[in-house]
C-alpha atoms as a PDB file:
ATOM      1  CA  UNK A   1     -12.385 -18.195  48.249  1.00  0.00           C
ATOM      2  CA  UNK A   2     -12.152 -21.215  50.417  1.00  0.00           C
ATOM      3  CA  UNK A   3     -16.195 -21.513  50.445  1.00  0.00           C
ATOM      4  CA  UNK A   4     -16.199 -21.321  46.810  1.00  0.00           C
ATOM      5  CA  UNK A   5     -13.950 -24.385  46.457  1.00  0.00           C
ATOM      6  CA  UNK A   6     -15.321 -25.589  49.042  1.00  0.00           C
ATOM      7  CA  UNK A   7     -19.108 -26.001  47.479  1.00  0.00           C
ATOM      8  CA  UNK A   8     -17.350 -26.713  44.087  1.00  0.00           C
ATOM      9  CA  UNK A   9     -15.396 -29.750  44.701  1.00  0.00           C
ATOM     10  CA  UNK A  10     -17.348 -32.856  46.097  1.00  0.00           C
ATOM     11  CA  UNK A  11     -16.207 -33.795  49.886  1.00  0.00           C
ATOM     12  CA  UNK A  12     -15.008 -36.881  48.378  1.00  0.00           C
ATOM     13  CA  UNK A  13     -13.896 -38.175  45.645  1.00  0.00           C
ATOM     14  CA  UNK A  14     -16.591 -40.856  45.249  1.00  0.00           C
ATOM     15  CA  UNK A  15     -20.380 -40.857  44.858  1.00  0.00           C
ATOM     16  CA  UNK A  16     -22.270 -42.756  47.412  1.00  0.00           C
ATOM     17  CA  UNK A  17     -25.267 -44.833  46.318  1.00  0.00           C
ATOM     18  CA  UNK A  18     -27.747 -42.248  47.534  1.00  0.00           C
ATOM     19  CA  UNK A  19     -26.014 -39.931  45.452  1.00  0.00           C
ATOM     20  CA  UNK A  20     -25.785 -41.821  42.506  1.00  0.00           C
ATOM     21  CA  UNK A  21     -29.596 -42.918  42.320  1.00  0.00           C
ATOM     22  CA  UNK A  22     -30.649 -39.198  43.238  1.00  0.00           C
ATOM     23  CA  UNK A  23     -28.364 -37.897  40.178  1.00  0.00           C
ATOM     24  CA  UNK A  24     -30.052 -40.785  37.867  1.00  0.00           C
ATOM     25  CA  UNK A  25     -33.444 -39.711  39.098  1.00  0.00           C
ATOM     26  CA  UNK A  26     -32.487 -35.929  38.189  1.00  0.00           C
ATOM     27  CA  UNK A  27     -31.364 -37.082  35.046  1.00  0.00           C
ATOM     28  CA  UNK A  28     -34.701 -39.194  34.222  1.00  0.00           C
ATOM     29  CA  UNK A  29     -37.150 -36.459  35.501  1.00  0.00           C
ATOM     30  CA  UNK A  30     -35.188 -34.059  33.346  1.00  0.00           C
ATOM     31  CA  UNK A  31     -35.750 -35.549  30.391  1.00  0.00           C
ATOM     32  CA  UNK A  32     -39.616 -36.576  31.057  1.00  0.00           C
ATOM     33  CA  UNK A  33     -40.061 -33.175  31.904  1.00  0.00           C
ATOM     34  CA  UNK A  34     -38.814 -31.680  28.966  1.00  0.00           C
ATOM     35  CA  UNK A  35     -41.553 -33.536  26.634  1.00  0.00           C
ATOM     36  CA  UNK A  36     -43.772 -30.968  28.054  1.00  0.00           C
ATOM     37  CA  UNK A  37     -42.637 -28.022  25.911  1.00  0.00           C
ATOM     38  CA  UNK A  38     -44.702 -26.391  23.293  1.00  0.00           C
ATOM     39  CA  UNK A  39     -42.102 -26.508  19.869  1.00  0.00           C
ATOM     40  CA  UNK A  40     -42.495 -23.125  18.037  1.00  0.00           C
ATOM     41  CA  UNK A  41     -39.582 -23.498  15.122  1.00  0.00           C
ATOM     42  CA  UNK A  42     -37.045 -26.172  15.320  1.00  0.00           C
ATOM     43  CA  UNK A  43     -34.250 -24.146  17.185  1.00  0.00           C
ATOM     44  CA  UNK A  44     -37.512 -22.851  19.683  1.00  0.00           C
ATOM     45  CA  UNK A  45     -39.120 -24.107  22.255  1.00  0.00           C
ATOM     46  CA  UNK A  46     -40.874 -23.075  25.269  1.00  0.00           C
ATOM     47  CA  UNK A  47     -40.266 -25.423  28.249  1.00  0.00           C
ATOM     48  CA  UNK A  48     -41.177 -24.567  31.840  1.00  0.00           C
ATOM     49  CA  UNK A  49     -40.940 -27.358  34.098  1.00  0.00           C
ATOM     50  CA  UNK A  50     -37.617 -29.171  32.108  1.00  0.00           C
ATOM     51  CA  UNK A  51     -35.611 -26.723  34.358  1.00  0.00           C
ATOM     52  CA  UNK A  52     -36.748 -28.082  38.136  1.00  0.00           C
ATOM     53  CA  UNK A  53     -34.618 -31.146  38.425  1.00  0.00           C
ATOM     54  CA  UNK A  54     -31.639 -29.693  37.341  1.00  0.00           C
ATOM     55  CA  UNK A  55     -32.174 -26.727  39.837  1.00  0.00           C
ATOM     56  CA  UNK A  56     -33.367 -29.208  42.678  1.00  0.00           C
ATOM     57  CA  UNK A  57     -30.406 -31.394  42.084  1.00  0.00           C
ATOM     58  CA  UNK A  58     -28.455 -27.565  42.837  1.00  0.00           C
ATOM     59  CA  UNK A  59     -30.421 -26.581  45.095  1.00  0.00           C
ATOM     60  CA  UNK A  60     -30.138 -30.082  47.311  1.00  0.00           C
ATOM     61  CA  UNK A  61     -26.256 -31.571  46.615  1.00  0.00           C
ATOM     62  CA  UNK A  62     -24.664 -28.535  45.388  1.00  0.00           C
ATOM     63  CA  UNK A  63     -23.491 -26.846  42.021  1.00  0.00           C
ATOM     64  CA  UNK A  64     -21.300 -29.794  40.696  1.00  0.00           C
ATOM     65  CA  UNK A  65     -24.413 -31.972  40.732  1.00  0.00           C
ATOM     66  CA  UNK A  66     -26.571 -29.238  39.095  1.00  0.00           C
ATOM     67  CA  UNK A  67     -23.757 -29.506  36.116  1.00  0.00           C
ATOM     68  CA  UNK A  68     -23.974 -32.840  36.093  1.00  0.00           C
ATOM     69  CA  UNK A  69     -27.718 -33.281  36.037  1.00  0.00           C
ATOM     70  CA  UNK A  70     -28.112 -30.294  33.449  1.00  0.00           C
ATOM     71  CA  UNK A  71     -25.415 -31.971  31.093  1.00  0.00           C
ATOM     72  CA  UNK A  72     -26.531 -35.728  31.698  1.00  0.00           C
ATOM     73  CA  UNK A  73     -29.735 -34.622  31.084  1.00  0.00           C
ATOM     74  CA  UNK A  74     -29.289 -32.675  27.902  1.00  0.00           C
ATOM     75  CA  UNK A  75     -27.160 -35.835  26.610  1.00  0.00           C
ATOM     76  CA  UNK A  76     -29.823 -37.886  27.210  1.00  0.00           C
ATOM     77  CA  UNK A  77     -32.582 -36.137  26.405  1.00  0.00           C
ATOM     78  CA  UNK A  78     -30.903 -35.967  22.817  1.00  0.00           C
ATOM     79  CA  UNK A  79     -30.451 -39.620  22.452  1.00  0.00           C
ATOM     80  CA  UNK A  80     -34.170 -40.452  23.626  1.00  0.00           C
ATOM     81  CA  UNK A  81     -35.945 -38.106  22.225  1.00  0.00           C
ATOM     82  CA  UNK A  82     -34.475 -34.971  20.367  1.00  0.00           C
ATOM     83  CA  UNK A  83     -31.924 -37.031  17.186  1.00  0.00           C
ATOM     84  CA  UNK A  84     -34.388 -35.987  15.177  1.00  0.00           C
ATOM     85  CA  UNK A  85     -34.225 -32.343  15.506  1.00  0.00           C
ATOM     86  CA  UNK A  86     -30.966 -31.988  14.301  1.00  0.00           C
ATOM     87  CA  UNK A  87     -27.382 -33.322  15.897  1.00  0.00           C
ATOM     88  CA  UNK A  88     -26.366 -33.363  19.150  1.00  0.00           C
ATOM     89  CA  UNK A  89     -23.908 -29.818  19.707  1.00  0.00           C
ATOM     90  CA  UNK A  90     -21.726 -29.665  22.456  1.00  0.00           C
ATOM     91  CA  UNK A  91     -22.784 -25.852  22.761  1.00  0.00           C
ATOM     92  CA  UNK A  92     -26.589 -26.878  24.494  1.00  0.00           C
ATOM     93  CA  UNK A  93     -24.740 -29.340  26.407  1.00  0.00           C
ATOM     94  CA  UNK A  94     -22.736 -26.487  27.492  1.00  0.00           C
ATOM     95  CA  UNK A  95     -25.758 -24.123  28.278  1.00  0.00           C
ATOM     96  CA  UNK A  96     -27.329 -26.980  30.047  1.00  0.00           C
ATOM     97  CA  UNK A  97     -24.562 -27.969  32.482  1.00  0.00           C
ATOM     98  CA  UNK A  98     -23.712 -23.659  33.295  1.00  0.00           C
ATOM     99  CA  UNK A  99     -27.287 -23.372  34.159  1.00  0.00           C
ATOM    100  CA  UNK A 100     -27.130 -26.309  36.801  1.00  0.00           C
ATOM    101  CA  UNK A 101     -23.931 -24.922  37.918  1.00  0.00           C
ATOM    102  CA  UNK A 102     -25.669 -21.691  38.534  1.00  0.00           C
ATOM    103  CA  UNK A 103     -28.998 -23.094  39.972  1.00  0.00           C
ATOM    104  CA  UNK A 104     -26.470 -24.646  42.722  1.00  0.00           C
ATOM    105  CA  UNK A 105     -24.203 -21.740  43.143  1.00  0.00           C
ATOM    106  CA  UNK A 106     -27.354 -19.292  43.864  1.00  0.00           C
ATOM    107  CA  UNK A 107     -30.311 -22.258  45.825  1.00  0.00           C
ATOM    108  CA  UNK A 108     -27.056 -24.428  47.365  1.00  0.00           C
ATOM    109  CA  UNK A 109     -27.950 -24.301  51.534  1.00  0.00           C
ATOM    110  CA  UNK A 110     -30.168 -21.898  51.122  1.00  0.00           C
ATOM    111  CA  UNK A 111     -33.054 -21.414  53.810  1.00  0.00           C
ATOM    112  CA  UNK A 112     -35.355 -19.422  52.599  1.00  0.00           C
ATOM    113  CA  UNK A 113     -35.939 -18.821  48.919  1.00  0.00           C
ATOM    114  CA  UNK A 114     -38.105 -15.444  47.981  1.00  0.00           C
ATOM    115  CA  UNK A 115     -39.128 -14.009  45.023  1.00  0.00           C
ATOM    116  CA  UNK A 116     -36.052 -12.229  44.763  1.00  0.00           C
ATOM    117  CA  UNK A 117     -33.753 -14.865  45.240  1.00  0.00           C
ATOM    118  CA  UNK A 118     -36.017 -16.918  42.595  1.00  0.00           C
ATOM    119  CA  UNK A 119     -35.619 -14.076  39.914  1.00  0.00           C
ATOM    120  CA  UNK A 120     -31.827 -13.761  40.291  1.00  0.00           C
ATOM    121  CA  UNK A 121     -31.591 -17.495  39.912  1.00  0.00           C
ATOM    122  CA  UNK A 122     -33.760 -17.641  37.124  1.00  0.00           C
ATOM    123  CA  UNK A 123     -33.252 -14.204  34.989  1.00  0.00           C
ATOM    124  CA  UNK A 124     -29.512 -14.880  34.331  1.00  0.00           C
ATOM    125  CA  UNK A 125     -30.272 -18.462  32.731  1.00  0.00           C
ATOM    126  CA  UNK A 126     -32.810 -17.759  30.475  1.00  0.00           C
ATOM    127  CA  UNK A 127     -30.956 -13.947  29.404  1.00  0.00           C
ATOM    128  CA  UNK A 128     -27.795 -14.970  29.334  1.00  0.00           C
ATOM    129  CA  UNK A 129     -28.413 -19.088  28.376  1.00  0.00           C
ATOM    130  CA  UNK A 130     -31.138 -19.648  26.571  1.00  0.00           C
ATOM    131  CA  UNK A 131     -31.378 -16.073  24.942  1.00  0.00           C
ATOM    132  CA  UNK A 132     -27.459 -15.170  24.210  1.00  0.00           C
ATOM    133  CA  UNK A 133     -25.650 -18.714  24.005  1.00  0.00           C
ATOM    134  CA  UNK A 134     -28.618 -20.679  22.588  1.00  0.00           C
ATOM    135  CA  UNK A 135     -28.685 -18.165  19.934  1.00  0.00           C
ATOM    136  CA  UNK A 136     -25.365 -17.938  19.350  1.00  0.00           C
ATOM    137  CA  UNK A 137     -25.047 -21.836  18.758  1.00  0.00           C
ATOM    138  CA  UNK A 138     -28.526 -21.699  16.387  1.00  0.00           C
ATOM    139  CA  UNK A 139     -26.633 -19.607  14.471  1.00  0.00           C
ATOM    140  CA  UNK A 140     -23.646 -22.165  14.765  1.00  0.00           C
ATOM    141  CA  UNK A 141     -25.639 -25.022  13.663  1.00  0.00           C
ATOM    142  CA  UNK A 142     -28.256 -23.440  10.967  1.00  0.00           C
ATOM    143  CA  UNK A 143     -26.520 -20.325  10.035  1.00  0.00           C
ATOM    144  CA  UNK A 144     -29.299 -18.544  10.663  1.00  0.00           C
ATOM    145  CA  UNK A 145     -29.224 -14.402  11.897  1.00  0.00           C
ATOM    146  CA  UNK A 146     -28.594 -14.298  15.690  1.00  0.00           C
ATOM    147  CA  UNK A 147     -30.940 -11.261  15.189  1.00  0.00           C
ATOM    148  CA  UNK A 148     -33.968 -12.512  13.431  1.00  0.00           C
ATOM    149  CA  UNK A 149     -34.272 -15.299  16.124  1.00  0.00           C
ATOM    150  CA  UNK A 150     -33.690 -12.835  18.932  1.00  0.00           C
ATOM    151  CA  UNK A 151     -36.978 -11.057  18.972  1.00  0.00           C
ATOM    152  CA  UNK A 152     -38.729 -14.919  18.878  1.00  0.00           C
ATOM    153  CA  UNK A 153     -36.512 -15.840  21.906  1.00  0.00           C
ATOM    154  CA  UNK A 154     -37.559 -12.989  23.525  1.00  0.00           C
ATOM    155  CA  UNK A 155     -41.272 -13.468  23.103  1.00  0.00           C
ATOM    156  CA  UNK A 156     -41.118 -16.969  24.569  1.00  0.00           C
ATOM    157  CA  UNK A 157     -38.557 -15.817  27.637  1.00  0.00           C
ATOM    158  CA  UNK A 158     -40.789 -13.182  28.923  1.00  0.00           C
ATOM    159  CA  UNK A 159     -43.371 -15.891  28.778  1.00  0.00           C
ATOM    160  CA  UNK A 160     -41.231 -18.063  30.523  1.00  0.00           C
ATOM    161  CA  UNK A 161     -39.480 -16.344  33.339  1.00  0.00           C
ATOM    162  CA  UNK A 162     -42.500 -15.317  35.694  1.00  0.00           C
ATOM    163  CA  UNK A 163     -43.542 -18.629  35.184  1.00  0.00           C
ATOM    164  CA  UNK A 164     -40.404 -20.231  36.057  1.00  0.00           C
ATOM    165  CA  UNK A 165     -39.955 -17.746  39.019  1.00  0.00           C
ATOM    166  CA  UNK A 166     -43.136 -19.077  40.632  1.00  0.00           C
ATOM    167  CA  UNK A 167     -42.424 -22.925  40.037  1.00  0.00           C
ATOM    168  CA  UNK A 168     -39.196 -22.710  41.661  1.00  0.00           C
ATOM    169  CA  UNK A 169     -40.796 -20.453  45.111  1.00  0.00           C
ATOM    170  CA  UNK A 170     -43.377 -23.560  45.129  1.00  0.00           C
ATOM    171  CA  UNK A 171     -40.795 -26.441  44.387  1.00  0.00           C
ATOM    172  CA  UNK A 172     -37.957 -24.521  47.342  1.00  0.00           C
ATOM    173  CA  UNK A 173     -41.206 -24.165  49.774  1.00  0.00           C
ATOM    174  CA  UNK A 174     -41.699 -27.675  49.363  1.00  0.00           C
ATOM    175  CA  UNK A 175     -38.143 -28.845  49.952  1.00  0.00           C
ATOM    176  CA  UNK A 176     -38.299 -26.258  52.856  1.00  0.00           C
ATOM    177  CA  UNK A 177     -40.562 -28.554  54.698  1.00  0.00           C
ATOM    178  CA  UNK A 178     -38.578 -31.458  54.342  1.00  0.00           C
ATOM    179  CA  UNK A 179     -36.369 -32.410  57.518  1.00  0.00           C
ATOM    180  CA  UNK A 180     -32.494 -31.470  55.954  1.00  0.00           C
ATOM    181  CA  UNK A 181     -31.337 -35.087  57.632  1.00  0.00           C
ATOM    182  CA  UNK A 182     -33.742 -36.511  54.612  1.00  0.00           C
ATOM    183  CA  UNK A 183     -31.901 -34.548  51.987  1.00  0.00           C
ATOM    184  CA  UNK A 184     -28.456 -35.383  52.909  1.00  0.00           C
ATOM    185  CA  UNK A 185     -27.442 -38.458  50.668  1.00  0.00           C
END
């Protein structure tokens, strides 16, 4: 219980300048990478890159960053780019930060990341994220059937998931090769 708390809670209280730039960088790159998504409806999307900085900022300072990133990023991403889709609902923002929290709880000082290790990262973010709670919250916002938009969601997740399983074994291979005295902020 005492590791858990102990990778939750930042050693201080205080971000450090390294910290603080890497998080901004996170953020940026987030929302760059997400204008590479291929919009199906308005409430659909399929997006496979927007998800590696949020993971990389879990993966490298831990799961409190990975929130942070993945709700900064989904903030900011909606005041640059996505106002016009519709308003901004605390719900995504939600999603977003519990899938950085996740990406950090599962990559955090991790060695070695295999395919296995890449599919229970991914698979519970997309199923339980971007298939349950973005649905629920589409059907929030636009009142429309949490049913009739599952079978879409679907489509685009099985599209997404090997691909997102295979960016993230690159992206932790090439983090592997950097020295860990370069990656401490």
């Amino acid at each position: 219980m005492q590791k858990l708390k102990n990778t939750l809670t930042p050693q201080d209280r205080h971000f450090s300048a390294g910290e603080l730039v890497f998080l901004a960088l996170m953020v940026a790159l987030n929302v760059v990478l997400g204008l590479f998504s291929i919009q199906i409806m308005p409430e659909i999307r399929i997006s496979v890159v927007g998800f590696v900085p949020v993971a990389l900022a879990g993966m490298v300072s831990g799961p409190v960053y990975g929130l942070l990133v993945g709700a900064l990023g989904d903030i900011v991403n909606f005041l640059l780019i996505n106002y016009k889709y519709g308003p901004l609902f605390p719900g995504y923002t939600l999603t977003a930060a519990l899938s950085g929290l996740w990406y950090g709880l599962v990559l955090y000082k991790k060695e070695k990341v295999d395919w296995k290790i890449a599919l229970l990262t991914v698979l519970p973010v997309v199923v339980l994220g971007e298939m349950v709670l973005n649905s629920v919250w589409t059907y929030i916002l636009y009142s429309k059937s949490f049913w009739a938009k599952l079978p879409m969601r679907l489509l685009t997740n099985v599209i997404e998931i090997p691909l997102k399983v295979l960016l993230l074994m690159g992206i932790t291979q090439i983090i592997e090769r950097i020295p860990r005295r370069y990656l401490k902020l």
